[in-house]
Each structure stands twice: as structure tokens, then as C-alpha cells.
Protein backbone atom coordinates (compact mmCIF):
# COMPACT_ATOMS: atom_id res chain seq x y z
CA UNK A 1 1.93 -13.34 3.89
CA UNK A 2 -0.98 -11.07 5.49
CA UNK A 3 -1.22 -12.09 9.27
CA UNK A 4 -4.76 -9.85 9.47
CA UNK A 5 -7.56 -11.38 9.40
CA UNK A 6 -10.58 -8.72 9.43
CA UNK A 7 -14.03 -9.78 12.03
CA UNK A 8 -17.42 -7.90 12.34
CA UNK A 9 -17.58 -6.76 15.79
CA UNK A 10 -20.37 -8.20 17.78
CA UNK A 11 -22.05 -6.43 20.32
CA UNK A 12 -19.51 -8.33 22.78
CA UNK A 13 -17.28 -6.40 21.47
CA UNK A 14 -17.97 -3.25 22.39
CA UNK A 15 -15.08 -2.42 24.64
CA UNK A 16 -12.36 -3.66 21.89
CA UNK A 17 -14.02 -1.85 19.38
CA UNK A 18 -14.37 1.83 21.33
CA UNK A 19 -10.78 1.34 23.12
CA UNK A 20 -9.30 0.40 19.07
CA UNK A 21 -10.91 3.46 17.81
CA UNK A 22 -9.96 6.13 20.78
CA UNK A 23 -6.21 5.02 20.81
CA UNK A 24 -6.10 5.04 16.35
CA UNK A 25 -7.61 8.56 17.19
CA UNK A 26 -5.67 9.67 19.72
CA UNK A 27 -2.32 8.34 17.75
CA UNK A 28 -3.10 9.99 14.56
CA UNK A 29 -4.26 13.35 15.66
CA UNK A 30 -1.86 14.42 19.14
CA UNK A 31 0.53 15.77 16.69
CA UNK A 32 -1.94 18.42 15.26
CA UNK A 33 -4.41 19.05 17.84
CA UNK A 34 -4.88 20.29 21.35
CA UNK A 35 -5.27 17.62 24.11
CA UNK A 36 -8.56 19.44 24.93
CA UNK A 37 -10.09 19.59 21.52
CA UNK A 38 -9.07 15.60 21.45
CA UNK A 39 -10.40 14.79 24.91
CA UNK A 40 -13.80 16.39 24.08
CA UNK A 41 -14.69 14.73 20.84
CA UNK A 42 -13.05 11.28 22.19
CA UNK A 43 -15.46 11.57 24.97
CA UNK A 44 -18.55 11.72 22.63
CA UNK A 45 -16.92 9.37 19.38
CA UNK A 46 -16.11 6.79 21.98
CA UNK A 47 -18.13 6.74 24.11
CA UNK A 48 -18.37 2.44 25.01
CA UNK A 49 -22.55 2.76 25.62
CA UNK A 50 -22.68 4.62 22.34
CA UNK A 51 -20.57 2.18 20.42
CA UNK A 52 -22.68 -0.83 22.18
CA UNK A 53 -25.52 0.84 21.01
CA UNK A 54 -24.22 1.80 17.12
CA UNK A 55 -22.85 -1.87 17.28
CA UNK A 56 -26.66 -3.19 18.08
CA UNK A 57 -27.79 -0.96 15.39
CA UNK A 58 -26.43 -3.38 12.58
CA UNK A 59 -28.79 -2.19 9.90
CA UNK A 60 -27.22 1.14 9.95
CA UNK A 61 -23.87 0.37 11.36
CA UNK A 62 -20.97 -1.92 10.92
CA UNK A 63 -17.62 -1.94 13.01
CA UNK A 64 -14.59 -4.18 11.35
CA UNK A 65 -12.04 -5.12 13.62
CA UNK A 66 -8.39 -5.75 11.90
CA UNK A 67 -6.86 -8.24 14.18
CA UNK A 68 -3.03 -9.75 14.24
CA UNK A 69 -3.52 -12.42 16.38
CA UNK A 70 -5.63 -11.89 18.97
CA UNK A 71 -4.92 -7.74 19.20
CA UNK A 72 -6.84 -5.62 17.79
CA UNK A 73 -4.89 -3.32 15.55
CA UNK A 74 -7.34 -1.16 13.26
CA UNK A 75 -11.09 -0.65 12.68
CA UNK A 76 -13.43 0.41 10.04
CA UNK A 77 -16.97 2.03 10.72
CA UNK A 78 -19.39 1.41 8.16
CA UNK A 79 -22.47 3.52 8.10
CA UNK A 80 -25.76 3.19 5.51
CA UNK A 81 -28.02 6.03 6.75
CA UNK A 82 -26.21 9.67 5.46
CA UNK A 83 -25.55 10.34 2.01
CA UNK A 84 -24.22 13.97 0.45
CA UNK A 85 -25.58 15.88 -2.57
CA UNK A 86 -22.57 15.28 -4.98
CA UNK A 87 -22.58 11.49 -4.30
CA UNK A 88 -25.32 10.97 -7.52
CA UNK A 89 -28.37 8.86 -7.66
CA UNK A 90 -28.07 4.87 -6.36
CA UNK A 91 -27.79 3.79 -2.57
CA UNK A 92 -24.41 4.50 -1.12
CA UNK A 93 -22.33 3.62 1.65
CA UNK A 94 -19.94 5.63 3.91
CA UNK A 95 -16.75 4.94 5.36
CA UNK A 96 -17.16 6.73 8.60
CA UNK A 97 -13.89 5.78 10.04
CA UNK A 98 -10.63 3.82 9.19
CA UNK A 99 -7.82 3.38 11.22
CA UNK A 100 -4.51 1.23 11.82
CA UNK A 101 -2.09 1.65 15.00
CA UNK A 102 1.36 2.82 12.75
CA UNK A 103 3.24 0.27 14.44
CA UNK A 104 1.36 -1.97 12.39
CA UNK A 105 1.03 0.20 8.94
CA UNK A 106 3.53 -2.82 7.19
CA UNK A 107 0.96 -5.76 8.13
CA UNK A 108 -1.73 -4.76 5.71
CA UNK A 109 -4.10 -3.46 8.08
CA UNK A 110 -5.77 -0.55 6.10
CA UNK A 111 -5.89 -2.67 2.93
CA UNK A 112 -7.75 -5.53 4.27
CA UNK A 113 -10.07 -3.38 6.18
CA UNK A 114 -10.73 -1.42 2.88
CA UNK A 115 -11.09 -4.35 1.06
CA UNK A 116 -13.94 -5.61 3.40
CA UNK A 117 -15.61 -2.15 3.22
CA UNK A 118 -15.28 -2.39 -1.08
CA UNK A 119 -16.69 -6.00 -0.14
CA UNK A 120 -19.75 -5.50 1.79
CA UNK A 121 -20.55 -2.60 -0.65
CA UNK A 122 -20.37 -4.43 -3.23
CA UNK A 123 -22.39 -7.47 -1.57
CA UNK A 124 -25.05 -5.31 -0.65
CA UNK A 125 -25.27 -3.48 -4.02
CA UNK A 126 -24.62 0.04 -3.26
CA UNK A 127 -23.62 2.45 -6.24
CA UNK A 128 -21.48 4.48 -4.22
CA UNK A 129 -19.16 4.61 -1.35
CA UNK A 130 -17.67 8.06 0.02
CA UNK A 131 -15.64 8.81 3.00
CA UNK A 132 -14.49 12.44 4.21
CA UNK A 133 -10.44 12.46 4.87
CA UNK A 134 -8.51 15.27 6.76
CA UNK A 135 -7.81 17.85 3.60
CA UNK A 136 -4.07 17.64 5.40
CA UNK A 137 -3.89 13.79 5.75
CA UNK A 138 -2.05 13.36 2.34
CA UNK A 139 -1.08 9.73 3.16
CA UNK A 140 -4.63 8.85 3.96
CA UNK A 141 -5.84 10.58 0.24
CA UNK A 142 -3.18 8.55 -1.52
CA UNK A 143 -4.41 5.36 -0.30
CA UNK A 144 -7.85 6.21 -1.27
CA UNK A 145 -7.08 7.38 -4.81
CA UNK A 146 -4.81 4.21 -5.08
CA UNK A 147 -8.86 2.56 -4.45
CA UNK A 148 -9.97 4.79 -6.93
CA UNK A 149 -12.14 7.15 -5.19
CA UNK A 150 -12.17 11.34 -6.43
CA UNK A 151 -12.44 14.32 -4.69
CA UNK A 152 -16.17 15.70 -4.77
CA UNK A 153 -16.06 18.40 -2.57
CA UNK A 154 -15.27 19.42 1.47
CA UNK A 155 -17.04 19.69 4.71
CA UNK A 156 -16.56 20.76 7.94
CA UNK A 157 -15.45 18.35 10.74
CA UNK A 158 -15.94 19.53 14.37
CA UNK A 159 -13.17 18.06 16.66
CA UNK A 160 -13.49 19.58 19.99
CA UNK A 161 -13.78 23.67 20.03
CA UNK A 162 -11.45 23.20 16.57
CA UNK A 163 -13.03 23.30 13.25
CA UNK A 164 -11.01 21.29 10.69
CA UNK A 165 -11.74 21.02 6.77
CA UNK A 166 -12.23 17.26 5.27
CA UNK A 167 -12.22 16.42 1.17
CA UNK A 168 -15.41 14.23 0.40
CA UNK A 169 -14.39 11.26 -1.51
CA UNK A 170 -16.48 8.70 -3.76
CA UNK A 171 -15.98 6.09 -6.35
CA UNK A 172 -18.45 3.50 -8.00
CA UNK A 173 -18.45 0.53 -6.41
């Protein structure tokens, strides 16, 4: 039985929301980057006045919270204001960020955040939703081909003083 239950962050939650997303982060990335590259774009990502702020922006932005309990264990940012070239025509919808603490990877987390994502797509009748992924985070692409989004080309993420490469991915919603 799934034990997540997914919530919209409210503005309230702020402080849950940027702490969730700077300790995912932080978990998933030490392994492969410097502590100073991580420091400096944790500082600006995570920032709690600028999540308060993207929070309050709800038109553009929407933070998921997965939650076992009453702990926060993953989060989704949903963003409707950027869009790529090789997305194709319709309104789309990115998946700025999804994350799960590993210690919880069994519960379910990722799936029932993506399936709130595929959700409010959906409810809001977007064509498209895309998401750029780590060109190295092979467990990460699985999942989302396992959604059914495709490769449709690469960008440039800036993570510090470190220039990494991300694959773009879409699918129809």
C-alpha cells in the first residue's frame, strides 16, 4: 500500500519546501560535484525568500510536496512560463525539478509525484510536458521513458562554476 500522499505547497510552506529541495539536491549530486559548485547554486535554487516568492507566484509555479506521514520526503516543481523549440506547437508544461530522499526510493515517492505532475497537465490541458535530466542520471531517464517521454535534444545546466550537459525530454500529455 502507498503511504505518500502528495500536497500543493502553500505559501506556509515555504521553509519545508526549500529545506526538501536543498537536502534531495545536496543527496543526489555530493557524489559528482564539488562542495563549492553545490554550495553556490544551493544558495541561489534555495534560496527560502525566493521559494516564498515562486510559491506566491502560483500562476507560473507549482511546488508538490511528497509526504510519509508528516515528513516531507520529495518535491516536484512545476513551471508554465518557458518552453524550448523542439517541444512543437500546443501549451506545455515543465518539470523543473523532481526529487525523493533514497531512503525513501521503495515508498513510491517519484511515482506519485509524477503522477500529479501527468495530472495537473492533463487538468489544465497542456499538449506537452518536458523536463531536462542529468545526460549521466541513467536511473532518472529510465523512469521517465517508463512515463513515456523521448529524448529531444540537450542543454546546458550551470551548477556552480561547473557546466554539466542535461537531455531535454517530452511526451504528449
Amino acid at each position: 500500500m502507498n503511504s505518500v500522499r502528495i500536497k500543493i505547497a502553500s505559501p506556509e510552506d515555504y521553509l519545508l519546501v526549500a529545506k526538501t529541495g536543498r537536502d534531495t539536491f545536496y543527496e543526489t549530486w555530493k557524489p559528482v560535484n564539488t562542495e563549492e559548485d553545490l554550495q553556490l547554486y544551493m544558495a541561489k535554487a534555495f534560496d527560502p525568500e525566493k521559494i516564498r516568492e515562486e510559491i506566491q507566484d502560483s500562476a507560473v509555479n507549482t511546488f508538490l510536496l511528497a509526504m510519509n506521514g508528516e515528513e516531507a520526503i520529495g518535491y516536484a516543481k512545476l513551471r508554465r512560463d518557458r518552453t524550448h523549440t523542439g517541444i512543437g506547437d500546443g501549451s506545455a508544461i515543465e518539470i523543473e525539478r523532481i526529487y525523493a530522499f533514497k531512503s525513501h526510493h521503495g515508498l513510491g515517492a517519484g511515482k506519485s509525484l509524477m503522477d500529479e505532475c501527468m495530472r495537473i497537465a492533463s487538468e489544465e490541458n497542456h499538449r506537452w510536458i518536458w523536463l531536462g535530466v542529468n545526460i549521466d542520471n541513467h536511473r532518472a531517464i529510465a523512469f521517465y521513458k517508463k512515463y513515456g517521454f523521448e529524448i529531444f535534444g540537450s542543454k546546458n545546466f550551470v551548477l556552480g562554476n561547473a557546466v554539466d550537459e542535461d537531455f531535454l525530454m517530452k511526451r504528449e500529455v
